[in-house]
Protein backbone atom coordinates (compact mmCIF):
# COMPACT_ATOMS: atom_id res chain seq x y z
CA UNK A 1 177.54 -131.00 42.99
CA UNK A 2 174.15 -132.62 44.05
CA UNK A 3 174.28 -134.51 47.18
CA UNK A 4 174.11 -138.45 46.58
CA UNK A 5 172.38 -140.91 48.54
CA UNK A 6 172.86 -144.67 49.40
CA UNK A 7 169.97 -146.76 48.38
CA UNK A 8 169.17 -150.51 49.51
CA UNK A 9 166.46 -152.17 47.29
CA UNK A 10 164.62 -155.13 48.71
CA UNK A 11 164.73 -158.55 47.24
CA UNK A 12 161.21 -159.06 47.42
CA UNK A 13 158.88 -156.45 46.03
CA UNK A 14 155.13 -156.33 46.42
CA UNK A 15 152.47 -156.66 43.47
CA UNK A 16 150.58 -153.33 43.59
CA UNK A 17 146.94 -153.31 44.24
CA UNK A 18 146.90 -157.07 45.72
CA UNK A 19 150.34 -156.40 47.95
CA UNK A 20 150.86 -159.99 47.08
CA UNK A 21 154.85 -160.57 48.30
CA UNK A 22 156.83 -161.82 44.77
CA UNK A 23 160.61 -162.40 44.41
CA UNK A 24 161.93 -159.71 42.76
CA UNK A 25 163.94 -162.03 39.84
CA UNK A 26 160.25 -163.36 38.91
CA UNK A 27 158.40 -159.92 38.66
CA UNK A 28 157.01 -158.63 35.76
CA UNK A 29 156.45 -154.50 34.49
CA UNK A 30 152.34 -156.11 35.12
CA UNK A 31 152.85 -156.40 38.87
CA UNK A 32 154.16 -152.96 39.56
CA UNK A 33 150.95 -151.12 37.54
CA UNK A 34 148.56 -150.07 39.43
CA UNK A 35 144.81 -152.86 38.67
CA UNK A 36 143.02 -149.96 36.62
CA UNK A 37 145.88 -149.75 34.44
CA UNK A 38 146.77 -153.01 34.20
CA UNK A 39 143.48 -154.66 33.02
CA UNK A 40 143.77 -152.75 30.14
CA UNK A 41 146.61 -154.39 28.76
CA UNK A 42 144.05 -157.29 29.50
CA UNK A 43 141.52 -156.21 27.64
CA UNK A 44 142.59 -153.65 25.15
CA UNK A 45 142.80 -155.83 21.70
CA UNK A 46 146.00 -154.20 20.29
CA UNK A 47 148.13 -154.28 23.77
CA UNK A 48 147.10 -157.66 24.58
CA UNK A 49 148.57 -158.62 21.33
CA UNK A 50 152.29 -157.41 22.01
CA UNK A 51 152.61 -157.34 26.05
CA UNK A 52 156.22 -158.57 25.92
CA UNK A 53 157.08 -157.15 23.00
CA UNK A 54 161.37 -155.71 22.81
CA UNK A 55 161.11 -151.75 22.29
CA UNK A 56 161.26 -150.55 18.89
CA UNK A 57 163.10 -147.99 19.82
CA UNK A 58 167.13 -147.83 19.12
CA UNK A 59 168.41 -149.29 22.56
CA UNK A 60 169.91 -146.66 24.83
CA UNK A 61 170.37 -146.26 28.76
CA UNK A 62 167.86 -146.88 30.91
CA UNK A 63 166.83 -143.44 32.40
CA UNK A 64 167.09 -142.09 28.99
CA UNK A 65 164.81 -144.66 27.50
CA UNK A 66 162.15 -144.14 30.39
CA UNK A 67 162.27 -140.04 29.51
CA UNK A 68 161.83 -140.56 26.34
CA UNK A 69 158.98 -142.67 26.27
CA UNK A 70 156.96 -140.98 28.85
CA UNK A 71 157.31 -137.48 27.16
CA UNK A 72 155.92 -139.47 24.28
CA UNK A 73 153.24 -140.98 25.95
CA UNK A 74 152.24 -137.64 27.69
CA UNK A 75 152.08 -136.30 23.77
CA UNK A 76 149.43 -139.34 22.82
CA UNK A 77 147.71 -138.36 25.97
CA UNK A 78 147.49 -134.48 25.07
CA UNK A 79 145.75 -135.69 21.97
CA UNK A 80 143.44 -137.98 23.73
CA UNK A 81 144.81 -141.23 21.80
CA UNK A 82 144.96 -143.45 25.10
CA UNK A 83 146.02 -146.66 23.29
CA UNK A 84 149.53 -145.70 22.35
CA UNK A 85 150.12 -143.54 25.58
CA UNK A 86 149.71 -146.60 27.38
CA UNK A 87 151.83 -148.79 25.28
CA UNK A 88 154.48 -145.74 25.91
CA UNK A 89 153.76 -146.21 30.16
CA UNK A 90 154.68 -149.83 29.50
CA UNK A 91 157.74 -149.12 28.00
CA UNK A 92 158.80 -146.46 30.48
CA UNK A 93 158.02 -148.66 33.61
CA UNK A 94 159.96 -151.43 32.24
CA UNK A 95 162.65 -149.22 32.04
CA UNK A 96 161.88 -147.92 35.48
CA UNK A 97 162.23 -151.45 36.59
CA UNK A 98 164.73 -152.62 35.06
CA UNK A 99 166.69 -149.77 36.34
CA UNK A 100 166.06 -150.97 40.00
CA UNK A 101 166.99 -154.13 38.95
CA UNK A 102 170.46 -153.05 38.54
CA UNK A 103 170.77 -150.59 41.60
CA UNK A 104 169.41 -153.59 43.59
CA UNK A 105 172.35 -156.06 41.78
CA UNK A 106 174.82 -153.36 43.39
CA UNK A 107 173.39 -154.06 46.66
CA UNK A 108 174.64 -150.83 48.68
CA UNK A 109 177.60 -150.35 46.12
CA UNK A 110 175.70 -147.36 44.96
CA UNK A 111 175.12 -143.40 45.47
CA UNK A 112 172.40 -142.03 43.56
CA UNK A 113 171.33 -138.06 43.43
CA UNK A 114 168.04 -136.69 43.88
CA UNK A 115 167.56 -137.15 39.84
CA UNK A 116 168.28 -140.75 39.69
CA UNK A 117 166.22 -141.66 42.89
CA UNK A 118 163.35 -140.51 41.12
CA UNK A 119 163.49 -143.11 38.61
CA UNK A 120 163.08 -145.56 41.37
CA UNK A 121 159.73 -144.27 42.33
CA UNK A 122 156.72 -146.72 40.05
CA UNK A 123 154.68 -143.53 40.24
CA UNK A 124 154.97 -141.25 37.89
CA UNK A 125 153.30 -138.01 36.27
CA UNK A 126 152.24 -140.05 33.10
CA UNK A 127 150.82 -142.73 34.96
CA UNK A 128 148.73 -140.57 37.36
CA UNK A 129 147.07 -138.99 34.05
CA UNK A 130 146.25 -142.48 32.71
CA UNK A 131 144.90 -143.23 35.92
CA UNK A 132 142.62 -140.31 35.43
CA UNK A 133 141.52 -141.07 32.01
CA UNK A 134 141.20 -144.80 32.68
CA UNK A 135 138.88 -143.34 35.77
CA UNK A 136 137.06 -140.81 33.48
CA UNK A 137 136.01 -143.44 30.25
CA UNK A 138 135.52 -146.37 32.55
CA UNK A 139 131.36 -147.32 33.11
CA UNK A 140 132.31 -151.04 35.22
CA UNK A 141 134.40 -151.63 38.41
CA UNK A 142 137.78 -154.21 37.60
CA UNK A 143 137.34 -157.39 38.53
CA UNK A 144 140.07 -158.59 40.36
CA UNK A 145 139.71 -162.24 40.27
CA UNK A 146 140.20 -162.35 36.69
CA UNK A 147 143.14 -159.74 36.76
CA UNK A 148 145.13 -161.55 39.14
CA UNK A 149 145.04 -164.89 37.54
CA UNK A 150 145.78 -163.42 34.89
CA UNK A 151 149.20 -161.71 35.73
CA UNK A 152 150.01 -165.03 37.66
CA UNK A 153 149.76 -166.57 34.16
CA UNK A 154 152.07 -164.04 32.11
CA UNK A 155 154.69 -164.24 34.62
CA UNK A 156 154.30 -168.09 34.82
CA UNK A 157 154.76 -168.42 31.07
CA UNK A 158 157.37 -166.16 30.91
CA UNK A 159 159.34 -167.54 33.53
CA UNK A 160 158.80 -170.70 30.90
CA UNK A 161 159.57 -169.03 27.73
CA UNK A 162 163.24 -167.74 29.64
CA UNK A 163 163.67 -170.89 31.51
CA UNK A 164 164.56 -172.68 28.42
CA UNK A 165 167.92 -173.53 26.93
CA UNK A 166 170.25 -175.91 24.96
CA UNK A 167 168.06 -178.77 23.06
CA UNK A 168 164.79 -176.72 23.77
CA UNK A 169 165.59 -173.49 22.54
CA UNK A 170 165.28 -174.07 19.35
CA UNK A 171 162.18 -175.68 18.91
CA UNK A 172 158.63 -175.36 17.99
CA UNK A 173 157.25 -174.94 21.43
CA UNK A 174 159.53 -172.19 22.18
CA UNK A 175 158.39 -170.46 18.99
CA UNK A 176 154.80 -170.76 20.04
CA UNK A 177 155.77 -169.63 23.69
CA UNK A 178 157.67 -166.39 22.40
CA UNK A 179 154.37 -165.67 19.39
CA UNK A 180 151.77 -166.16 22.99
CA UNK A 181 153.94 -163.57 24.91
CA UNK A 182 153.87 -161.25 21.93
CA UNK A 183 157.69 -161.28 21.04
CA UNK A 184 157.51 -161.13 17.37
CA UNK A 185 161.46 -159.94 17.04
CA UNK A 186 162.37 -163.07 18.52
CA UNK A 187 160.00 -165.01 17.14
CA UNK A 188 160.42 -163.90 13.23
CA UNK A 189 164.46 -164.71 14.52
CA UNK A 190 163.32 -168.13 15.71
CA UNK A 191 161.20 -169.00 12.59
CA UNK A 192 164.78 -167.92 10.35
CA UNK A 193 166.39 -170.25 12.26
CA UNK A 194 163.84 -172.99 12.17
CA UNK A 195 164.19 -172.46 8.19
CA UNK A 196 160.50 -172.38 8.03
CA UNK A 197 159.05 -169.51 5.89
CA UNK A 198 155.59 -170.43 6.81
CA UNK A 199 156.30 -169.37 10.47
CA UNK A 200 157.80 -166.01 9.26
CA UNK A 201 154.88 -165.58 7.74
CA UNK A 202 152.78 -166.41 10.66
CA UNK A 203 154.97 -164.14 12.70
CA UNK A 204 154.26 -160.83 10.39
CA UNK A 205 150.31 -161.91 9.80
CA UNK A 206 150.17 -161.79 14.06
CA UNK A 207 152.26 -158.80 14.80
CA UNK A 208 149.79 -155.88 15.16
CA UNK A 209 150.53 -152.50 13.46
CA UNK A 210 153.42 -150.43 15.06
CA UNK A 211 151.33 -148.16 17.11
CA UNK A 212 154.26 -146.10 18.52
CA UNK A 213 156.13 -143.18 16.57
CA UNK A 214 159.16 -145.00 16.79
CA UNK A 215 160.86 -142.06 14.68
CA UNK A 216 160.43 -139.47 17.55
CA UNK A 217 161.62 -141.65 19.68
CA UNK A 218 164.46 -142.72 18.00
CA UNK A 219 165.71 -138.95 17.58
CA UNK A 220 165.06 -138.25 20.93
CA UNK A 221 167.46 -140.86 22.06
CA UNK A 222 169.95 -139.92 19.47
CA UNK A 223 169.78 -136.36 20.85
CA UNK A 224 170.22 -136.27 23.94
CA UNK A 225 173.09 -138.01 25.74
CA UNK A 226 173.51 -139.07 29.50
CA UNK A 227 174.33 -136.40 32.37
CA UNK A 228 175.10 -138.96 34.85
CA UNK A 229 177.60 -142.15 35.00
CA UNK A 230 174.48 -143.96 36.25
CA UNK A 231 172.70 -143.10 33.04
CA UNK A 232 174.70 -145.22 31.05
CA UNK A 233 173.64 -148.40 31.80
């Protein structure tokens, strides 16, 4: 039996490149990329498009989820398609962080083994291979004053976009919030509910083409099946 530690997650966590201090509750997957990889979700046309978009994979636990889409992203990589391998990091460090969201929520209720602490490390062997590619294509140094403004601005709007409730969650503004963050599920299931075809319409013309092959992905998951009680949630 592999020997489990006790791990204690900070409440604050700092914004990688800038070390910028942000509560933990407010983060987004953008402040825990590393700049280079990061500003391409600001400037790549097709991620920019969908950068809070719900996976569109079939929902399954959260170390299971990350696996699966970094072995997909390393196969987009392998064939030099850079686009969709980094659409796949995305994925896998929101599952990365969302799993330290939880082990934090358990304060120091919680043993992990040496498996399951290293899904609490950001790094990982798909994003040190985008890093090198990024490095490798790239002609201009990042600008960082227009990437940090511009993560303070996602996380602003999303803390919006979640913020609202009752009266206002049903409402045009919220439907425009959700289409600006990229969240056409729950947009085309806002437009239903608005009854307004028009703005299901709008919803399908925006969304970009799926990008991911969400069939691998969804076998994958189906497939294989959690070795650890922690790998459930």
């Amino acid at each position: 039996m592999s020997k489990r530690k006790q791990v204690v997650i900070p409440e604050k966590v700092k914004q990688r490149g800038t070390n910028r201090e942000i509560n933990r509750p407010d983060s987004i997957v953008f402040d825990f990329m590393p700049i280079l990889i990061g500003n391409e979700f600001r400037t790549n046309e097709i991620l920019m498009m969908q950068l809070f978009r719900d996976s569109p994979a079939t929902s399954g636990p959260m170390m299971l989820m990350n696996t699966a889409y970094s072995l997909l992203g390393s196969k987009y990589l392998d064939d030099n398609n850079i686009t969709p391998a980094l659409e796949c990091y995305k994925f896998a460090l929101c599952e990365r962080t969302a799993l330290i969201g939880f082990v934090s929520s358990l304060k120091q209720n919680v043993l992990l083994n040496k498996e399951e602490l290293s899904q609490l490390n950001f790094e990982s062997e798909l994003e040190t291979r985008l890093m090198h590619e990024i490095a490798k294509r790239s002609k201009t140094e990042i600008n960082t004053e227009f990437y940090g403004p511009w993560v303070e601005k996602l996380r602003a709007l999303r803390k919006y976009v979640y913020s609202l409730n009752g009266p206002e969650y049903k409402t045009r503004q919220y439907f425009e919030a959700l289409l600006e963050l990229g969240s056409y599920e729950s947009a085309r299931d806002l437009a239903k509910d608005l009854g307004g075809m028009d703005l299901v319409k709008r919803v399908e013309l925006a969304r970009p083409k799926e990008i991911l092959d969400v069939k691998w992905l969804n076998k994958y998951v189906q497939k294989n099946h959690p070795e650890t009680s922690l790998m459930n949630y």
